[in-house]
N, C-alpha and C. Protein backbone atom coordinates (compact mmCIF):
# COMPACT_ATOMS: atom_id res chain seq x y z
N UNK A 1 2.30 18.87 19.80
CA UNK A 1 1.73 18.70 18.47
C UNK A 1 2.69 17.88 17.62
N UNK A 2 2.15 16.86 16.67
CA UNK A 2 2.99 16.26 16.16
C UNK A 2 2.85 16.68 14.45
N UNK A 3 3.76 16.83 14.21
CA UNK A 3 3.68 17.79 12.79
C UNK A 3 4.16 16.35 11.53
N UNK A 4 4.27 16.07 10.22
CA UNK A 4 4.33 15.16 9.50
C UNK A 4 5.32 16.32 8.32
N UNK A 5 6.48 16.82 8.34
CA UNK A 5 6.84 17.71 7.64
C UNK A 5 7.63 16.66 6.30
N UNK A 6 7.26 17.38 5.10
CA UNK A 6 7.90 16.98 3.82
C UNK A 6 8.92 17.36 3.32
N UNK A 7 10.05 17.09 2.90
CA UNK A 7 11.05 17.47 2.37
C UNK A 7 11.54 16.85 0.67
N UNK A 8 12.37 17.52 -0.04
CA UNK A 8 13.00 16.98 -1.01
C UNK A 8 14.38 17.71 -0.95
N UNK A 9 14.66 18.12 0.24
CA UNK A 9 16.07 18.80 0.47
C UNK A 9 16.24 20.44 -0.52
N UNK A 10 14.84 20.52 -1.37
CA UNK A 10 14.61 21.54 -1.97
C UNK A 10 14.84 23.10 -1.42
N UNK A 11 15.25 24.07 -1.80
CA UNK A 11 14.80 25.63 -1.01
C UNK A 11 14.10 25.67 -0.67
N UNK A 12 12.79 25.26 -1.49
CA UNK A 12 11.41 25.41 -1.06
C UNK A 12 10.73 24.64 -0.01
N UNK A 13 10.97 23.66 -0.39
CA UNK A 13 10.93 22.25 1.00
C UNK A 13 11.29 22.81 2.37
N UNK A 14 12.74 23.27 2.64
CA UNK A 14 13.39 23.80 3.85
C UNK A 14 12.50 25.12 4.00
N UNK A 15 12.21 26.06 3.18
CA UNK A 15 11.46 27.19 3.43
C UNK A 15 10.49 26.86 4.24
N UNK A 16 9.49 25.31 3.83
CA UNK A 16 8.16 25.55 4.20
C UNK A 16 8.20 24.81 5.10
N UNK A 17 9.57 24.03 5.87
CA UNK A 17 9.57 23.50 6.87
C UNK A 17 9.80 24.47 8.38
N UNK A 18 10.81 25.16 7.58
CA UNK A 18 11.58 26.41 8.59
C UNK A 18 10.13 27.19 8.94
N UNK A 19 9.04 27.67 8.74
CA UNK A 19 7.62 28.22 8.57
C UNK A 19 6.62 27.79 9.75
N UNK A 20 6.78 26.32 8.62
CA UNK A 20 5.57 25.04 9.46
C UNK A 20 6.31 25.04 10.82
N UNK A 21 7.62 25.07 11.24
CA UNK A 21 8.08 24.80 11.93
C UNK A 21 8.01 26.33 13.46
N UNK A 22 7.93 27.32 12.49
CA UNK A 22 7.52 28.53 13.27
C UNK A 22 6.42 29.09 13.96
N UNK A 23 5.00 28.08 13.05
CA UNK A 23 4.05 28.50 13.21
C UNK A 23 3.35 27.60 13.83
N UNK A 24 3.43 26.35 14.22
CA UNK A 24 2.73 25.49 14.95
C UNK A 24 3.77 24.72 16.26
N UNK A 25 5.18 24.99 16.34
CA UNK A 25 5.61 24.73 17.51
C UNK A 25 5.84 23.49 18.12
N UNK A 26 5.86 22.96 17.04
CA UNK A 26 5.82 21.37 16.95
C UNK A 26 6.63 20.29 18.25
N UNK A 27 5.94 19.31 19.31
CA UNK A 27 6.76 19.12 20.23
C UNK A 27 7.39 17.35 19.51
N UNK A 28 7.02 17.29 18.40
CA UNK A 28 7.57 16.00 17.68
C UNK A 28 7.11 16.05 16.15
N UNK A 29 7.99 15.57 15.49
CA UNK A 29 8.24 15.92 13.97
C UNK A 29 8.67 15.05 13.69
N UNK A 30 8.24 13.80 12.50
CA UNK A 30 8.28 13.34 11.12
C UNK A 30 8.67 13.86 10.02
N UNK A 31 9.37 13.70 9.94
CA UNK A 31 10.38 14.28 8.98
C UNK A 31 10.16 13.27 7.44
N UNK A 32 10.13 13.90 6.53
CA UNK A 32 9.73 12.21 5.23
C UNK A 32 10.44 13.03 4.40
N UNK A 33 10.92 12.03 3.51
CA UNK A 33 11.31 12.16 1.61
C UNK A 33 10.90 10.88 1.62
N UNK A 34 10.49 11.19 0.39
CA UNK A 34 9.79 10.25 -0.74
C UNK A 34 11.18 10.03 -2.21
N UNK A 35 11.55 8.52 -2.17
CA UNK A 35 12.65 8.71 -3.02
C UNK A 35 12.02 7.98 -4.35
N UNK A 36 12.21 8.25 -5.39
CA UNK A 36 11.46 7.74 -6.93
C UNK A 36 12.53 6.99 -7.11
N UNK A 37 12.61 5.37 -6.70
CA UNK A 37 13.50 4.39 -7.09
C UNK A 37 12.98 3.72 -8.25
N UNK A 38 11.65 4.38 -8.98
CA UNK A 38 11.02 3.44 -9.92
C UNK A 38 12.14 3.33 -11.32
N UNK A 39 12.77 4.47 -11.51
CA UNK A 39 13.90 4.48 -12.44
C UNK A 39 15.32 3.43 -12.34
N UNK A 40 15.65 3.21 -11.45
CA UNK A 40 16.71 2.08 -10.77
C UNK A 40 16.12 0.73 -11.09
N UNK A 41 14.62 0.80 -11.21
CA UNK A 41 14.09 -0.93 -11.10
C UNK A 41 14.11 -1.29 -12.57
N UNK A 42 13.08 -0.46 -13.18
CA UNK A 42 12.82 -0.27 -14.89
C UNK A 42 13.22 0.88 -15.81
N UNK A 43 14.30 0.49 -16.65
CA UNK A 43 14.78 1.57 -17.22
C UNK A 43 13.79 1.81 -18.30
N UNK A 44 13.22 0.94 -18.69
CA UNK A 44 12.37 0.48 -19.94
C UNK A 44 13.15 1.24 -21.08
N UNK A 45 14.24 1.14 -21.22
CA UNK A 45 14.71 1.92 -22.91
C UNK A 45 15.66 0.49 -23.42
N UNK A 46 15.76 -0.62 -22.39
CA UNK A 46 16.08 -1.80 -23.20
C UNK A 46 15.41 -2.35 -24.16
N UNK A 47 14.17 -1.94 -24.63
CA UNK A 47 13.37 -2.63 -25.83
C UNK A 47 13.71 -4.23 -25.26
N UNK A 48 13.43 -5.11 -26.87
CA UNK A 48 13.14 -6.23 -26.67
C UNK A 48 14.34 -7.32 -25.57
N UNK A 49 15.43 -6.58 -25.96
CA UNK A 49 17.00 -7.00 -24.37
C UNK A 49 16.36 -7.21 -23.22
N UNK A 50 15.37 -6.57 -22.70
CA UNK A 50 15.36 -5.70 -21.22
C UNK A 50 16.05 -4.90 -20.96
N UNK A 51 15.71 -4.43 -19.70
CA UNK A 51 16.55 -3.38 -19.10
C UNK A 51 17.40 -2.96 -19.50
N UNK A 52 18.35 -1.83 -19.50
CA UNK A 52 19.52 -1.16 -19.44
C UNK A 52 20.68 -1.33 -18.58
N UNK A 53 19.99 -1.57 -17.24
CA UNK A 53 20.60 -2.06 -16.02
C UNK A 53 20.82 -3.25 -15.53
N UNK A 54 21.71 -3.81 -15.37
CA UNK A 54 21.84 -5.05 -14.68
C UNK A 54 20.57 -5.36 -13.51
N UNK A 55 21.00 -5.85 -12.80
CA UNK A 55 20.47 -6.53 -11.77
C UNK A 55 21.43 -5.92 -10.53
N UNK A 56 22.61 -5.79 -10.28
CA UNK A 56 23.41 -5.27 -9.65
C UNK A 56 23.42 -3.78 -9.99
N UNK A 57 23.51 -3.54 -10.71
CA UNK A 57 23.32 -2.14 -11.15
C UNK A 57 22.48 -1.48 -10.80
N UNK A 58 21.20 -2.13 -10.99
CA UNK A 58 19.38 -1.72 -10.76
C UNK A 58 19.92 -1.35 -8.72
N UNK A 59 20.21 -2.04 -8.22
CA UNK A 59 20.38 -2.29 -6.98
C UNK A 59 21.32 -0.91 -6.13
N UNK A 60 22.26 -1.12 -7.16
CA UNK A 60 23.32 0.39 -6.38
C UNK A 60 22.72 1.57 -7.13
N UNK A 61 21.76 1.65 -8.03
CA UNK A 61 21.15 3.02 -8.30
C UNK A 61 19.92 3.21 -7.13
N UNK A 62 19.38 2.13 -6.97
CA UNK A 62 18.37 2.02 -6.03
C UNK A 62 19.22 2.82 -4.36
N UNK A 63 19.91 2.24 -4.55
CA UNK A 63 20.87 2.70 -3.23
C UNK A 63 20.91 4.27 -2.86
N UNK A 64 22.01 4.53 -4.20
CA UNK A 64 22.24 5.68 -4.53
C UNK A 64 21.60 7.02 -4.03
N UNK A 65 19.89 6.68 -4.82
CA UNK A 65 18.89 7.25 -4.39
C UNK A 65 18.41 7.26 -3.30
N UNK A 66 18.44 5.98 -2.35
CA UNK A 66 18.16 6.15 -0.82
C UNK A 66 19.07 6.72 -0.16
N UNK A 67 20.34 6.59 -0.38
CA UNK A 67 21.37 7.44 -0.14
C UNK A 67 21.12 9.12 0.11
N UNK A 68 20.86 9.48 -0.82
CA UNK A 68 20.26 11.02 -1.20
C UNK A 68 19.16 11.25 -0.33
N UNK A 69 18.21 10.69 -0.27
CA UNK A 69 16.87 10.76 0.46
C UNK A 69 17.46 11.01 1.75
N UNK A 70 18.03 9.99 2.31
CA UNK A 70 18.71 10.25 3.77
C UNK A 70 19.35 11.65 3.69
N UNK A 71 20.40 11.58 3.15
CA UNK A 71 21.09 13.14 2.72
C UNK A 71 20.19 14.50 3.11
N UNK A 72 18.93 14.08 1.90
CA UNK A 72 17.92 15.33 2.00
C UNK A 72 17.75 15.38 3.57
N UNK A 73 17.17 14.63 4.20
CA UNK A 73 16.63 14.45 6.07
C UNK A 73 17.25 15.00 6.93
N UNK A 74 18.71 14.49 6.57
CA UNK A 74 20.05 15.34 7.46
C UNK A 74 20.23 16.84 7.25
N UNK A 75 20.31 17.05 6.23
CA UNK A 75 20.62 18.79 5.89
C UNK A 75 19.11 19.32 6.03
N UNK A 76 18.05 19.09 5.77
CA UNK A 76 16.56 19.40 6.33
C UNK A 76 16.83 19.79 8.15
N UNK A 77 17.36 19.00 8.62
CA UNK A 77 17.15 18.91 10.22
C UNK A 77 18.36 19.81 10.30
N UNK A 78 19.02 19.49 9.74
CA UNK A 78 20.39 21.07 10.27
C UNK A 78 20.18 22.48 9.81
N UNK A 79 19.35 22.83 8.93
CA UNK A 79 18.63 23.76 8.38
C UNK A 79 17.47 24.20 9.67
N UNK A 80 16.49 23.30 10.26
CA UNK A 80 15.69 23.84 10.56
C UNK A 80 16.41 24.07 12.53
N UNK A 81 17.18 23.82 12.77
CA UNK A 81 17.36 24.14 14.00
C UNK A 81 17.33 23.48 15.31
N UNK A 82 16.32 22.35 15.07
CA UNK A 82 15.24 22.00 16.28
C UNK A 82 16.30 20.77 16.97
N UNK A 83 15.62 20.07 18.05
CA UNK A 83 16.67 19.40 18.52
C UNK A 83 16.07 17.88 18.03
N UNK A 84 17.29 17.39 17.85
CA UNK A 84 17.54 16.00 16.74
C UNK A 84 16.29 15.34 16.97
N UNK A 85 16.49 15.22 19.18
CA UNK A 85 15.98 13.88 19.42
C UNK A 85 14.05 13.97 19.50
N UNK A 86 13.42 15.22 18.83
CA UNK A 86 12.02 15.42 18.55
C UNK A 86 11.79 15.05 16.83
N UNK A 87 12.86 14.53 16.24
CA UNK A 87 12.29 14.20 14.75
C UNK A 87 12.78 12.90 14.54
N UNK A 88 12.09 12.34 14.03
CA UNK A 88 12.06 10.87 13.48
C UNK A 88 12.31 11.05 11.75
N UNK A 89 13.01 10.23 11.32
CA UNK A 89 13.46 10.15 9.94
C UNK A 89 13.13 8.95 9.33
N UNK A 90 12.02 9.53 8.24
CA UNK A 90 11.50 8.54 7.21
C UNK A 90 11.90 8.60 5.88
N UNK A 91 12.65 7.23 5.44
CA UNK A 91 12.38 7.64 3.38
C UNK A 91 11.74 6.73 3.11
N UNK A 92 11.23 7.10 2.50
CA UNK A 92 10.15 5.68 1.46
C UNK A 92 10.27 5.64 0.51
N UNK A 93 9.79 4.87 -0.28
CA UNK A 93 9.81 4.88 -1.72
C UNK A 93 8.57 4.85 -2.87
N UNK A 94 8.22 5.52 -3.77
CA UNK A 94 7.25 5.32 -4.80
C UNK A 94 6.94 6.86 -5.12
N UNK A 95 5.52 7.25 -6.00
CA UNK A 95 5.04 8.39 -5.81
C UNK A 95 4.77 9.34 -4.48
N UNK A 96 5.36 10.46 -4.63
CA UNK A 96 5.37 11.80 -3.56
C UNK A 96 4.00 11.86 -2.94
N UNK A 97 2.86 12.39 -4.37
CA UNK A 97 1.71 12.58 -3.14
C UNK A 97 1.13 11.18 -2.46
N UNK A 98 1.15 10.07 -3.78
CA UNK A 98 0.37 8.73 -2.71
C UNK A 98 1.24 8.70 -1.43
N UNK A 99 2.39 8.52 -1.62
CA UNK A 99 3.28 8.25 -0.25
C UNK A 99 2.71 9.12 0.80
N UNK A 100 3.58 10.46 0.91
CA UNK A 100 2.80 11.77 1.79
C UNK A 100 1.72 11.44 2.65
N UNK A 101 0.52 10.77 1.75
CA UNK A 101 -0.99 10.28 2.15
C UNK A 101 -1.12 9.43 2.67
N UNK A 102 0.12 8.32 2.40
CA UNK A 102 -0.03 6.88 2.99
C UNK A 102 0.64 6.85 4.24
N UNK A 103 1.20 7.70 4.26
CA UNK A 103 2.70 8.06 5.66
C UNK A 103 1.88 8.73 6.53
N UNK A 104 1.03 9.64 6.16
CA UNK A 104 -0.27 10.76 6.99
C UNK A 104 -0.81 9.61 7.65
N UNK A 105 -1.63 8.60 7.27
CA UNK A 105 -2.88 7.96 7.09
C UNK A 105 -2.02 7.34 8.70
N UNK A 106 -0.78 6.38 8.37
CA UNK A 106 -0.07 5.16 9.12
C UNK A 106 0.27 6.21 10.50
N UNK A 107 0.77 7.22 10.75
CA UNK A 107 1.37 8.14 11.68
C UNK A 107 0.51 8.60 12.46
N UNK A 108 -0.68 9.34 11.69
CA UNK A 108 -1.72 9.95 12.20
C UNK A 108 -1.06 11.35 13.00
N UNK A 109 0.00 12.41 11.83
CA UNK A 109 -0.23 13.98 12.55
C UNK A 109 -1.08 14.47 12.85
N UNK A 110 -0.86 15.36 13.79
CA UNK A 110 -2.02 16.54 14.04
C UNK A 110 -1.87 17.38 12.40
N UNK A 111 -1.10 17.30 11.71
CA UNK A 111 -0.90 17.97 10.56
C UNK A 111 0.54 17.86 9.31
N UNK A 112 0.07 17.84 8.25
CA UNK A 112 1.14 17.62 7.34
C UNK A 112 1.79 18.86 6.64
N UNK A 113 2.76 19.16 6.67
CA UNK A 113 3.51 20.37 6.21
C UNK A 113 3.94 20.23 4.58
N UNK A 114 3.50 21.02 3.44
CA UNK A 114 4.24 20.56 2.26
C UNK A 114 4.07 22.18 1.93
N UNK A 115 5.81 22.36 1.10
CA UNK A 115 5.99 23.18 0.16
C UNK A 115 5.73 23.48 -1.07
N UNK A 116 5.26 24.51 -1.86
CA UNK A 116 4.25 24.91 -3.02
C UNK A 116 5.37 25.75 -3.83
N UNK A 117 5.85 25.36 -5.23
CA UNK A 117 6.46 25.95 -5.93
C UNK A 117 6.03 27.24 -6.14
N UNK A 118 4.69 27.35 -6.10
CA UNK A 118 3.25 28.49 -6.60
C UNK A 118 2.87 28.51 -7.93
N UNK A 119 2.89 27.13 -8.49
CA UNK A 119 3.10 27.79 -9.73
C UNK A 119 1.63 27.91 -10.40
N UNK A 120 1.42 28.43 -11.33
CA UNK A 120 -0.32 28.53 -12.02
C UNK A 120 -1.08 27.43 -11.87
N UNK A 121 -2.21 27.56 -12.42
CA UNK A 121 -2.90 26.56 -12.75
C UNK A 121 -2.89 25.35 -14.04
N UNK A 122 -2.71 26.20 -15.11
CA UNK A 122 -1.81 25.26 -15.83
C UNK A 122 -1.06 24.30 -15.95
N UNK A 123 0.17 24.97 -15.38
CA UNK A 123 1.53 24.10 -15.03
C UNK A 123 0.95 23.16 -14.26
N UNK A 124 0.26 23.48 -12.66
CA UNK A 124 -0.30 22.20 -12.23
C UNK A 124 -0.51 21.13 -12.49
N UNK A 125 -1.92 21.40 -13.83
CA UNK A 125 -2.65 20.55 -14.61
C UNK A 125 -1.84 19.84 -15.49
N UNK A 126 -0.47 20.47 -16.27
CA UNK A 126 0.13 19.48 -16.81
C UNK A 126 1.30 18.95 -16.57
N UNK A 127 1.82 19.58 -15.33
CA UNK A 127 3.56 18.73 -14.33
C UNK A 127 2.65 18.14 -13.34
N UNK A 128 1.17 18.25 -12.67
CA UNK A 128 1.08 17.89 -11.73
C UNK A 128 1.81 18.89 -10.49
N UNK A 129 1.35 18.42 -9.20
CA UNK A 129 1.55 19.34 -8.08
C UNK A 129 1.67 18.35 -6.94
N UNK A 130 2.77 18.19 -6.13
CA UNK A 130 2.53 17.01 -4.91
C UNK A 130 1.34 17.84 -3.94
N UNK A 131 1.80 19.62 -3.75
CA UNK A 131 1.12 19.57 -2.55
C UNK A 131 -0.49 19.68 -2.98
N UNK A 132 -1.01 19.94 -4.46
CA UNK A 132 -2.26 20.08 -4.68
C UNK A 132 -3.28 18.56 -4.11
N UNK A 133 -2.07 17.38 -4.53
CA UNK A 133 -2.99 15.87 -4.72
C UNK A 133 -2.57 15.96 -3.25
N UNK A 134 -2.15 16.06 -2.29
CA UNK A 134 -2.35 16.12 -0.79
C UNK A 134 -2.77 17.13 -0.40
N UNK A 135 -2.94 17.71 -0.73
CA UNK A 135 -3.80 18.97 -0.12
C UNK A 135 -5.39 18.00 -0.67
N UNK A 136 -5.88 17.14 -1.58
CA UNK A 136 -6.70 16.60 -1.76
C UNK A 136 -7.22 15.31 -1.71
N UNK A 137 -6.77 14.84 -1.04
CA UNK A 137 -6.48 13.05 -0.51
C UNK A 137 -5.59 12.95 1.10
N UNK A 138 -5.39 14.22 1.48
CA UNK A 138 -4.64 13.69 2.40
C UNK A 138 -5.80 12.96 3.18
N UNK A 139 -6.08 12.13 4.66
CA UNK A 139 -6.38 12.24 5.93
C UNK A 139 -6.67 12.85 6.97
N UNK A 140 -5.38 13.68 7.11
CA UNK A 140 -5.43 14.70 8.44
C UNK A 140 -5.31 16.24 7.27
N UNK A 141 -5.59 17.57 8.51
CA UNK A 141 -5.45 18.80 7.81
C UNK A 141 -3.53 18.97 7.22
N UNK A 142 -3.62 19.69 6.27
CA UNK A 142 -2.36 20.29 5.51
C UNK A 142 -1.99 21.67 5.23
N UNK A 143 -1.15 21.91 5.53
CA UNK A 143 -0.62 23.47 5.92
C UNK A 143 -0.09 23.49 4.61
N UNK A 144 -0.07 24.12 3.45
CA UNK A 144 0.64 24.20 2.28
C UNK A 144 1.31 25.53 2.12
N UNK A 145 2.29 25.67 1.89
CA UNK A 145 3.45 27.05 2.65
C UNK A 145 4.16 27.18 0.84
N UNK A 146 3.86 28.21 0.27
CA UNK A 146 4.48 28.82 -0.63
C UNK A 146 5.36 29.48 -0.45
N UNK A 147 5.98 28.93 -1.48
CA UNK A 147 7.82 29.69 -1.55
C UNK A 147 7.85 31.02 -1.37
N UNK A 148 8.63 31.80 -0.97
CA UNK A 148 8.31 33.19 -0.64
C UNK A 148 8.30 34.10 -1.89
N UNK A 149 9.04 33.64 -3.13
CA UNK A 149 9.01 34.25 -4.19
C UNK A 149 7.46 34.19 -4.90
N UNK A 150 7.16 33.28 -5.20
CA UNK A 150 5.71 32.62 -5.00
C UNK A 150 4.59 33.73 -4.69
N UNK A 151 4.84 33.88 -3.06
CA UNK A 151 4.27 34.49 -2.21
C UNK A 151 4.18 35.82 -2.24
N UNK A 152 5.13 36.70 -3.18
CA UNK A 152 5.75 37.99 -3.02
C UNK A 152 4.84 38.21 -4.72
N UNK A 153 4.91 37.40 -5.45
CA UNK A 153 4.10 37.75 -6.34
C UNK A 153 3.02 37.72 -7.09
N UNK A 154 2.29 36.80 -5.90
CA UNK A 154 0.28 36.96 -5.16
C UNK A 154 -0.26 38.31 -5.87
N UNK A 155 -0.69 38.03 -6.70
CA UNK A 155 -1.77 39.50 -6.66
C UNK A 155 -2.68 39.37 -6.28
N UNK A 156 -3.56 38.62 -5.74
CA UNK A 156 -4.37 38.90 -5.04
C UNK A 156 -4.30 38.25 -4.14
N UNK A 157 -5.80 38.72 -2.74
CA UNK A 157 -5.63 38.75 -1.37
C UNK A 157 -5.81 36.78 -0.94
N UNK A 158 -6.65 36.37 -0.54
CA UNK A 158 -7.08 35.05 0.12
C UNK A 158 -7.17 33.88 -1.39
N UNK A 159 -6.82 32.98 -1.27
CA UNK A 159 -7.58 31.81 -1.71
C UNK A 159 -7.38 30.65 -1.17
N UNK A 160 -8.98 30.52 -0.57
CA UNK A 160 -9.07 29.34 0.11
C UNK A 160 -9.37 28.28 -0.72
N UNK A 161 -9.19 27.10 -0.23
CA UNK A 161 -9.67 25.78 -1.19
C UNK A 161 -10.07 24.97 -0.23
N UNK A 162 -11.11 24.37 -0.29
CA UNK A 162 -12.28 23.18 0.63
C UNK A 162 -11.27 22.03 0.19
N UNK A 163 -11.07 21.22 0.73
CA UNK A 163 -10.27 20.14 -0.04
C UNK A 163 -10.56 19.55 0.90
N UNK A 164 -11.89 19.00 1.00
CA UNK A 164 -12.63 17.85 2.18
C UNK A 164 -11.60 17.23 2.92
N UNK A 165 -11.02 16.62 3.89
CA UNK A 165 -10.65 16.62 5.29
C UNK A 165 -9.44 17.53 5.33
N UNK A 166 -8.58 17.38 4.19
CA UNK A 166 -7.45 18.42 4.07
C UNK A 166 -7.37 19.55 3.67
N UNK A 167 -8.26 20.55 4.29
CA UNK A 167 -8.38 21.90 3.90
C UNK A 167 -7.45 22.61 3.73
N UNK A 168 -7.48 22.99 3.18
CA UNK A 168 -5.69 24.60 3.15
C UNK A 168 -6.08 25.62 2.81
N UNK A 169 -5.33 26.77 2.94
CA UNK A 169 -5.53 28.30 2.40
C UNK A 169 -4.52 28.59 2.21
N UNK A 170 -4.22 29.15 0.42
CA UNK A 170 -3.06 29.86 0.07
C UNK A 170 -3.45 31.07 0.05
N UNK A 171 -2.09 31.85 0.75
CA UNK A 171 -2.34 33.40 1.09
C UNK A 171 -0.96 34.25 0.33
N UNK A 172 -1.15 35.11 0.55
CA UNK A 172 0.31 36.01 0.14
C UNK A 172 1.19 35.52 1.00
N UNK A 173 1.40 35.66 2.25
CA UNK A 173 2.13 34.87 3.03
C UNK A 173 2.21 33.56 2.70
N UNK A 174 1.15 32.76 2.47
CA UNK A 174 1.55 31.37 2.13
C UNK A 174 1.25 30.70 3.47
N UNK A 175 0.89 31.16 4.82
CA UNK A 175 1.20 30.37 6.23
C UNK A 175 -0.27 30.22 6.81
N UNK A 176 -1.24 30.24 6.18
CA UNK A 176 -3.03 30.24 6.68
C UNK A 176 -3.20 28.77 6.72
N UNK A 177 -4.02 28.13 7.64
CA UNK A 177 -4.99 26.89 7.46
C UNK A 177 -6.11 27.51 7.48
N UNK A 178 -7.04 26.56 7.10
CA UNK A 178 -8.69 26.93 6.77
C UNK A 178 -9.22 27.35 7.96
N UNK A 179 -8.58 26.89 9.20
CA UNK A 179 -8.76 26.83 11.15
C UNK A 179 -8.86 28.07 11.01
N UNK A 180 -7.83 28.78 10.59
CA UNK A 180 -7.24 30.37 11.21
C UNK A 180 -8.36 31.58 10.29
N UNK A 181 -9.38 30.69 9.35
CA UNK A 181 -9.91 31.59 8.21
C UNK A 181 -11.43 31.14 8.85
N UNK A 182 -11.78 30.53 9.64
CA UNK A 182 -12.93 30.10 10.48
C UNK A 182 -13.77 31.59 11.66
C-alpha cells in the first residue's frame, strides 16, 4: 500500500503519522511538507519602496524555509521508525491543502494521511483547517487522525462526513475511514 503521509514536523503531524502508519501498514510512503515561501518572495509592508527584502535576501529566507521543510521530513522519519529506503521525501511549496491535493492527484496513493488539531467548528470557519479542505478536494480517500488530546475530549460517539471521493470519519479515536464504517 502506498500511503501519501503529511507532515509539518508538528506533535500532531508525527502523532497522525505514527497511527496512519500503524493502521494501514504501509509497504511505501510519501512523506510531504508543504513550505509557505510566499513570505520570503513578498513582504508587502514596503509600501510604495517595495519589498522589505532584497532580492538576495528574498532568496536565503526562501532557503531558510526549505531548509526547515527538509528538517521537518528527517525528524518525521526518525520519529516514525520505518525503514528509510520505503519513504520518499517531498517539499513543495505554496498553500498546504491545494498542495496536499496536487501531490495526491500527481502520485496517485492508495491514501493520504493528515493530522487534525480537533478544533470546533468555528475556529475552522475562521483559521481555516488543512485537513477539512483535503478531506474535501482531495482525489484519492483520506484518513484524518486527531490529536489524541482532541480525541480524549470527543463527547460524542461517530461523526462521519461524505466528502465525495475523500471520505473520512472522525471518531474518539480519531483512526476510522468511511471503508471501516461501511
Amino acid at each position: 500500500m502506498h500511503v501519501l503521509i503529511t507532515t509539518d514536523g508538528s506533535e500532531v503531524s508525527i502523532e497522525a503519522a505514527q497511527k496512519g502508519i500503524k493502521l494501514l501498514s504501509p509497504t511505501k510512503i510519501t512523506l510531504l511538507t508543504v513550505a509557505d515561501t510566499s513570505v520570503a518572495s513578498d513582504s508587502g509592508a514596503g509600501g510604495f519602496e517595495g519589498n522589505l527584502l532584497s532580492p538576495t535576501e528574498s532568496m536565503k529566507a526562501r532557503n531558510i524555509i526549505l531548509d526547515e521543510g527538509r528538517d521537518e521530513l528527517t525528524d518525521t522519519v526518525s520519529a516514525l521508525g520505518v525503514d528509510p529506503s520505503i519513504v520518499q521525501h517531498k517539499v513543495v511549496e505554496g498553500s498546504a491543502g491545494i498542495m496536499i491535493c496536487l501531490v495526491a492527484k500527481q502520485t496517485r496513493p492508495d491514501i493520504v494521511v493528515v493530522g487534525s488539531h480537533g478544533r470546533g467548528w468555528f475556529k475552522r470557519v475562521v483559521i481555516g483547517s488543512v485537513s477539512e479542505y483535503v478531506s474535501r478536494h482531495c482525489v484519492v480517500p483520506v484518513l484524518v487522525i486527531r490529536h489524541t488530546d482532541a480525541a480524549d475530549a470527543a463527547d460524542e460517539g461517530t461523526l462521519v462526513k461524505g466528502a465525495g471521493p475523500a471520505e473520512t470519519a472522525e471518531t474518539e479515536t480519531g483512526t476510522e475511514t468511511a471503508a471501516d464504517n461501511k
